[in-house]
C-alpha atoms as a PDB file:
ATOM      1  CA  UNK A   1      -3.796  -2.861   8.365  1.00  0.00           C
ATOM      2  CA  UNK A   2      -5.037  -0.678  11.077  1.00  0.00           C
ATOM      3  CA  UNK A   3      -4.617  -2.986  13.913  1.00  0.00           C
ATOM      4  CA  UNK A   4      -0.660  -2.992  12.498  1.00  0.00           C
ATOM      5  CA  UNK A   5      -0.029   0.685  12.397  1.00  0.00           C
ATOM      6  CA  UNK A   6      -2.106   0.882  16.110  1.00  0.00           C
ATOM      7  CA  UNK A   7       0.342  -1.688  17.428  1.00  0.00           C
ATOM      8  CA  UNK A   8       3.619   0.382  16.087  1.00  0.00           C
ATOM      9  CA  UNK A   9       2.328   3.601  17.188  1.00  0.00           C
ATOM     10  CA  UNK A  10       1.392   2.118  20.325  1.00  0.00           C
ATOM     11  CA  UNK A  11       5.441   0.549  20.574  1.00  0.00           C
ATOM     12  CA  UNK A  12       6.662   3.293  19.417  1.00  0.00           C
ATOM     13  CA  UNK A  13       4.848   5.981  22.067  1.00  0.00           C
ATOM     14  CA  UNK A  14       6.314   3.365  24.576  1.00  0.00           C
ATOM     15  CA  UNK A  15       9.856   3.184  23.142  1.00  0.00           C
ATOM     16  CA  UNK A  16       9.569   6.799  22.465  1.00  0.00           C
ATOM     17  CA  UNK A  17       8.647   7.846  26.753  1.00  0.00           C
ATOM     18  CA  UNK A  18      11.593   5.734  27.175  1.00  0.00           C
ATOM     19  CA  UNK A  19      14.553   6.507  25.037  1.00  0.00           C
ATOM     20  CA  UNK A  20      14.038   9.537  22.930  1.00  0.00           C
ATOM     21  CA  UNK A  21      17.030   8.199  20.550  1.00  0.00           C
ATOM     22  CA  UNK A  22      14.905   4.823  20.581  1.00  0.00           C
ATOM     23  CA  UNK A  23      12.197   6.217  19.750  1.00  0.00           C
ATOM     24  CA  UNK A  24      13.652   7.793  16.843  1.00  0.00           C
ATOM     25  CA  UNK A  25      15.399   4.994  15.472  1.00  0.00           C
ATOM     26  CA  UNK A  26      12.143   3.122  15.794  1.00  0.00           C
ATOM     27  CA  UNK A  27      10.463   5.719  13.722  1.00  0.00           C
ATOM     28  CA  UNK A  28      13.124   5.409  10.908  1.00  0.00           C
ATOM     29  CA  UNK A  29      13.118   1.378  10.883  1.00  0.00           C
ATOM     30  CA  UNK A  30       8.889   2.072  10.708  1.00  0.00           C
ATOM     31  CA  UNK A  31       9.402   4.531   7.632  1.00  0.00           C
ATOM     32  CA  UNK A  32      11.989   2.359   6.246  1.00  0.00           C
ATOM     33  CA  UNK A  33       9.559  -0.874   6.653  1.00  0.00           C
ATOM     34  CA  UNK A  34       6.804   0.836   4.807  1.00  0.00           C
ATOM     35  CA  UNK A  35       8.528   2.073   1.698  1.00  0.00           C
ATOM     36  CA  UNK A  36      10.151  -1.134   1.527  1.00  0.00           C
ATOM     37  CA  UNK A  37       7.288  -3.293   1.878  1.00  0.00           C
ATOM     38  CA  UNK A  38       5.160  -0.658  -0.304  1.00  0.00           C
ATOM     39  CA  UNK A  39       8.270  -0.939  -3.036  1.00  0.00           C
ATOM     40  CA  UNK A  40       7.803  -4.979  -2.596  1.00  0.00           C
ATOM     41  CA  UNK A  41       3.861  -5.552  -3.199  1.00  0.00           C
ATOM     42  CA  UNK A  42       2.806  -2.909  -5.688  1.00  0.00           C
ATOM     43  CA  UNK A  43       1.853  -4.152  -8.846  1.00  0.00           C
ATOM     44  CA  UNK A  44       4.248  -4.155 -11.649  1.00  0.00           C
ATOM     45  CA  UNK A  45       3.621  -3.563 -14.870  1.00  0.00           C
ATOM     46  CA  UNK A  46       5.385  -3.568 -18.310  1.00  0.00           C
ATOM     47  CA  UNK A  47       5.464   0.760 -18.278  1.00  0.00           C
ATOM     48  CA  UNK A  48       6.012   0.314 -13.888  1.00  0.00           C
ATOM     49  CA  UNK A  49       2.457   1.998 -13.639  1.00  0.00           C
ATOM     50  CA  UNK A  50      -1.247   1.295 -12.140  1.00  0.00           C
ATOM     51  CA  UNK A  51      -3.333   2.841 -14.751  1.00  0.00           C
ATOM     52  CA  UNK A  52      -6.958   4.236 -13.158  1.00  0.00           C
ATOM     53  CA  UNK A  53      -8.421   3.112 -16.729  1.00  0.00           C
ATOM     54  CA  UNK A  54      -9.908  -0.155 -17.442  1.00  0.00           C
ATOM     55  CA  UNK A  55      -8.021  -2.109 -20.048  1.00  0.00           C
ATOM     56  CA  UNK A  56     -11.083  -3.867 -22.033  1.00  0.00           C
ATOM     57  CA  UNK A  57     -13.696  -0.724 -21.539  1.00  0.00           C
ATOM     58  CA  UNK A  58     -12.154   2.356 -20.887  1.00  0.00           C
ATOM     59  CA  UNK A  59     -14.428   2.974 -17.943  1.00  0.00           C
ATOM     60  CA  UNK A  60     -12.328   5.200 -15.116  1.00  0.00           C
ATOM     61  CA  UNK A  61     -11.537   2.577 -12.215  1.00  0.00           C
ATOM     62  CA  UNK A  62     -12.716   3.844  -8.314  1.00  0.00           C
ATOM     63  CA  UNK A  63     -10.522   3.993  -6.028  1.00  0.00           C
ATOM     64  CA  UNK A  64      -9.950   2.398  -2.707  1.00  0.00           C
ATOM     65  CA  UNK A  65      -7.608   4.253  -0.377  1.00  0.00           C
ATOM     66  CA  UNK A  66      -6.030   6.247  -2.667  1.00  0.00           C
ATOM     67  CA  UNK A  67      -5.430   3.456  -5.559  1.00  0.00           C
ATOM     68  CA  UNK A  68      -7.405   2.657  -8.730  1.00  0.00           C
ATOM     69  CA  UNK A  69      -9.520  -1.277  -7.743  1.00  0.00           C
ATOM     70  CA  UNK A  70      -8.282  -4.595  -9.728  1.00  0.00           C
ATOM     71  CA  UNK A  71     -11.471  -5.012 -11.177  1.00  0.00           C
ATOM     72  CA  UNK A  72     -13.603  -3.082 -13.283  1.00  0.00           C
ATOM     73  CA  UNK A  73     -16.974  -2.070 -11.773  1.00  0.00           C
ATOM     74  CA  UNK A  74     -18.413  -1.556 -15.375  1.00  0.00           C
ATOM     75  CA  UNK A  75     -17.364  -4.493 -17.376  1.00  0.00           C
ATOM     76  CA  UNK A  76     -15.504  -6.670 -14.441  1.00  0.00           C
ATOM     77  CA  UNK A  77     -12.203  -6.834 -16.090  1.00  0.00           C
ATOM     78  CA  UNK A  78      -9.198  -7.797 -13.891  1.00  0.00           C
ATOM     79  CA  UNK A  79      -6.250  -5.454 -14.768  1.00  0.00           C
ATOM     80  CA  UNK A  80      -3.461  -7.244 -15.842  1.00  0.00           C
ATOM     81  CA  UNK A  81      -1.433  -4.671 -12.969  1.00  0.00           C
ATOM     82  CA  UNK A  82      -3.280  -6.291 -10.585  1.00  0.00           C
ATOM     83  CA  UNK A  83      -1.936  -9.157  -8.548  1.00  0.00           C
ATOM     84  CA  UNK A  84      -3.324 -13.197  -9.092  1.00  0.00           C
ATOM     85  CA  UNK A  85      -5.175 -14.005  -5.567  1.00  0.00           C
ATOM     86  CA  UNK A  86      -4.373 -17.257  -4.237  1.00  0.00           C
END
């Protein structure tokens, strides 16, 4: 994920020295991509929520960057939020 953003910040810096209006259309299409692609992958649920408590245990889910995890750390319950791997 970070070697993504590095690569559009790096384009965009390059677009940006170049073309001020490029550089700002650039930074658009980047917001644009994000909340789209953010809209696209995030789990969906029946209420259109993550809940940050486990479903089986009650146990309070951690969080990795800013969302609850899949998994339960105390009981290892996959959420049924949580997207099927593979």
């Amino acid at each position: 994920m970070w070697l993504i953003f590095g690569i559009y910040f790096a384009l965009f810096l390059g677009v940006d020295a170049v073309s001020k209006v490029g550089g700002d259309v650039l930074l658009v299409l980047g917001v644009l991509g994000i909340g789209t692609s953010f809209l696209w992958s995030r789990p969906k649920s029946g209420k259109g929520s993550i809940s940050t408590r486990c479903e089986k245990c009650e146990a309070s889910l951690q969080g990795m960057a800013g969302l609850p995890r899949s998994t339960c750390t105390q009981c290892g319950h996959r959420q049924s939020w949580a997207r099927r791997r593979g």
